[in-house]
C-alpha atoms as a PDB file:
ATOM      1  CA  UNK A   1      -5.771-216.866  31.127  1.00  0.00           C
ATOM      2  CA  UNK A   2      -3.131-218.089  33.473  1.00  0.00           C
ATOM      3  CA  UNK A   3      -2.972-221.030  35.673  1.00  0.00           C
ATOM      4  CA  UNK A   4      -3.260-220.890  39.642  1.00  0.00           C
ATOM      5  CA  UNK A   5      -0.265-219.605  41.001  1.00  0.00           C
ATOM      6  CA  UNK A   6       1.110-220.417  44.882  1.00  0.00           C
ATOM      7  CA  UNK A   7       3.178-219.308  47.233  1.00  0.00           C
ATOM      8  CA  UNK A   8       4.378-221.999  49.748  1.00  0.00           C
ATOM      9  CA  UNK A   9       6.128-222.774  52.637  1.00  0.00           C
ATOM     10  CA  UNK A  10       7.651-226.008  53.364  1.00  0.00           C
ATOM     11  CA  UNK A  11       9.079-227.625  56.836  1.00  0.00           C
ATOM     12  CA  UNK A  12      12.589-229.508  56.545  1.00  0.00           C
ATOM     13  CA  UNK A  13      13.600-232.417  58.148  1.00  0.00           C
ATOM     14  CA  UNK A  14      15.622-229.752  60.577  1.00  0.00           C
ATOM     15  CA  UNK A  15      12.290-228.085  61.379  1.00  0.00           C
ATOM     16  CA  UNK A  16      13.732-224.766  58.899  1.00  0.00           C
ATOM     17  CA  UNK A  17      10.934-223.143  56.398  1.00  0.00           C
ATOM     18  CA  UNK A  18      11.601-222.676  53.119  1.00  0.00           C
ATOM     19  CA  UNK A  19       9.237-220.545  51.317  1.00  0.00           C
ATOM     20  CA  UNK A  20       8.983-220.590  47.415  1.00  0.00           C
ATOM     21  CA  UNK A  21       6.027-220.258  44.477  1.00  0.00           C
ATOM     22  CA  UNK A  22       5.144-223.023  41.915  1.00  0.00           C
ATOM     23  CA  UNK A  23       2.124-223.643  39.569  1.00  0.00           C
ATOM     24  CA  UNK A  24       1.690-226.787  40.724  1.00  0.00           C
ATOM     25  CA  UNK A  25       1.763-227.691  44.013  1.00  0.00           C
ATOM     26  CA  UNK A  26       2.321-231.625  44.017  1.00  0.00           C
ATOM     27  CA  UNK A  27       4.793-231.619  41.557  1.00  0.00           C
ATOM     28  CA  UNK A  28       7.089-228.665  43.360  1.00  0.00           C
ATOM     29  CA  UNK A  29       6.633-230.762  46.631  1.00  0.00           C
ATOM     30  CA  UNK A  30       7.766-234.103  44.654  1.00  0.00           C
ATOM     31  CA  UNK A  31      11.244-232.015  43.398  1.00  0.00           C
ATOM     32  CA  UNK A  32      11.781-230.953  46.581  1.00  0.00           C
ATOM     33  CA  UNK A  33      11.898-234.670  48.033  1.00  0.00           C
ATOM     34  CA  UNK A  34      14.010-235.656  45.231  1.00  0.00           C
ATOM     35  CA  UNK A  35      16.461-233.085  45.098  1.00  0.00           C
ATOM     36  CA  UNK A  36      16.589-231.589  42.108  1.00  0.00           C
ATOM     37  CA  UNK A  37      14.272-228.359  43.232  1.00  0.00           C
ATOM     38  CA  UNK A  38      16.481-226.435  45.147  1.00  0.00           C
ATOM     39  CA  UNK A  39      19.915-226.757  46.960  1.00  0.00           C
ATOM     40  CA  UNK A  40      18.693-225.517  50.298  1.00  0.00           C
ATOM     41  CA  UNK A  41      16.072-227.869  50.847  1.00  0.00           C
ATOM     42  CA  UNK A  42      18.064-230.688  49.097  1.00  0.00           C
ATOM     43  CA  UNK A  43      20.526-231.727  52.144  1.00  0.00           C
ATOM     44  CA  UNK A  44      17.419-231.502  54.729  1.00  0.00           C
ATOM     45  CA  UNK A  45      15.162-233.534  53.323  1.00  0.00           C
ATOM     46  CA  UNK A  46      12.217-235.045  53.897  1.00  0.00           C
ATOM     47  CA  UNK A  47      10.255-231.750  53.510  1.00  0.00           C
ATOM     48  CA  UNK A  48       6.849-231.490  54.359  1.00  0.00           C
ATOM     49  CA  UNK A  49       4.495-228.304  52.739  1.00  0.00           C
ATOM     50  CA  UNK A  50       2.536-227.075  55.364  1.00  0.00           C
ATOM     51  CA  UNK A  51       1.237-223.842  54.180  1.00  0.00           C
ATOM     52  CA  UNK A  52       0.340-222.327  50.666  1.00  0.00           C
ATOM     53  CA  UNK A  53      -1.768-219.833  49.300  1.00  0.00           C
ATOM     54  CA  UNK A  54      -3.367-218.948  45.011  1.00  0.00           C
ATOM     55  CA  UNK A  55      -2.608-216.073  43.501  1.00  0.00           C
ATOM     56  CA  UNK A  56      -4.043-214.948  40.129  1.00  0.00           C
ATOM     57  CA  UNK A  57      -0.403-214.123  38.549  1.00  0.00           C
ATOM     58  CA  UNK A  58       2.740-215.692  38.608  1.00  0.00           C
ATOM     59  CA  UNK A  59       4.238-211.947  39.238  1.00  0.00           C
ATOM     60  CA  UNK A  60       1.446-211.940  42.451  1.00  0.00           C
ATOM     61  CA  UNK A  61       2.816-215.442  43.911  1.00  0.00           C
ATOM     62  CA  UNK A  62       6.742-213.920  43.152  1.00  0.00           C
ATOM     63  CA  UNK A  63       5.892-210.617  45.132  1.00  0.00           C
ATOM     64  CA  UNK A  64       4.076-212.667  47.865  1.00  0.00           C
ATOM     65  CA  UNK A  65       7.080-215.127  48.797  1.00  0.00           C
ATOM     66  CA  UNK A  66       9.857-212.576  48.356  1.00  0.00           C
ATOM     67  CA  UNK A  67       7.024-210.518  51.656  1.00  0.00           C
ATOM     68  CA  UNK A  68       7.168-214.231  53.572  1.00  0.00           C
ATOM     69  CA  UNK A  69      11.084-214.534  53.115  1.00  0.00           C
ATOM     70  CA  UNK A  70      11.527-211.496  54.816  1.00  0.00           C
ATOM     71  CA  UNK A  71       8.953-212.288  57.555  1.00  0.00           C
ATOM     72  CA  UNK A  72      10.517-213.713  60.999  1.00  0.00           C
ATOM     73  CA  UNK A  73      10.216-216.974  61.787  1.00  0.00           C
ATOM     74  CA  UNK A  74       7.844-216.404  64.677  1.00  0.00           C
ATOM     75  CA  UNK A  75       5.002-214.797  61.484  1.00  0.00           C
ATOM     76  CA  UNK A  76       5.657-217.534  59.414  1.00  0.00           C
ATOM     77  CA  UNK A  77       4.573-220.242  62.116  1.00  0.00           C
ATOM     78  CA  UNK A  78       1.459-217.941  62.882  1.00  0.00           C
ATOM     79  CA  UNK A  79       0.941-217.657  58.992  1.00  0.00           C
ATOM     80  CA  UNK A  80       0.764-221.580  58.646  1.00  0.00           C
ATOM     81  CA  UNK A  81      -2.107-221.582  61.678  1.00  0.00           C
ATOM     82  CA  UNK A  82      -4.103-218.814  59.268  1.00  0.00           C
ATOM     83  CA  UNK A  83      -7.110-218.670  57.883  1.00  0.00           C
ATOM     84  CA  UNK A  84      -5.515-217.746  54.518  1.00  0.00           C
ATOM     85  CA  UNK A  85      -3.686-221.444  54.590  1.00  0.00           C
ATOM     86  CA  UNK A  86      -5.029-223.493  51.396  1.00  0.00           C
ATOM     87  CA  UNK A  87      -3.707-226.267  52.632  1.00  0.00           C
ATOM     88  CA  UNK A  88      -5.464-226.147  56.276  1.00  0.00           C
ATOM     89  CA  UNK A  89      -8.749-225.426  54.374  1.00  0.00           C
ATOM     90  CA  UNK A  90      -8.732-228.347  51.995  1.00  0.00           C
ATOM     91  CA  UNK A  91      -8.291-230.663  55.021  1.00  0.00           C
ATOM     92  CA  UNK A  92     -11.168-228.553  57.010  1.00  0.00           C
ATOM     93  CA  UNK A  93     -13.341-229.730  54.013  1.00  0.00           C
ATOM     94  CA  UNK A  94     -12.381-233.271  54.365  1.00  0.00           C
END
């Protein structure tokens, strides 16, 4: 059985999105803020993850963030305000 799998999109400090997939969501965010995750979001820090989403499969999270990098920016802001938004849910629940 595999772990959850996510795709994510996080907001830099220069209001970009960077969209990428982890396993673990808190840890991903926590290399991103110190750098050593990925070179884009490394010189516009502090990033902030405002959307994500579980897939079964790490090959399901892969397919699903190469779709959002090709979205515009424009669907990406309207797919952080959706109903499919993990993040947005857990904070519905309290």
């Amino acid at each position: 059985m595999e772990k959850n799998n996510y795709t994510y999109l996080l907001r830099c400090a220069d209001g970009s999105l960077y969209c990428g997939w982890t396993n673990d969501l808190e840890k991903r965010l926590s290399a991103h803020n110190a750098g050593t995750a990925s070179k884009y979001t490394r010189t516009r820090l502090p990033v902030e993850m405002v959307y994500a989403e579980r897939h079964d499969s790490k090959q399901e999270a892969m397919k699903r963030e190469y779709r959002i990098k090709h979205l515009t920016k424009e669907d990406k802001e309207a797919l952080i305000l959706s109903d499919t938004n993990i993040l947005t849910q857990k904070n519905a629940d309290g």
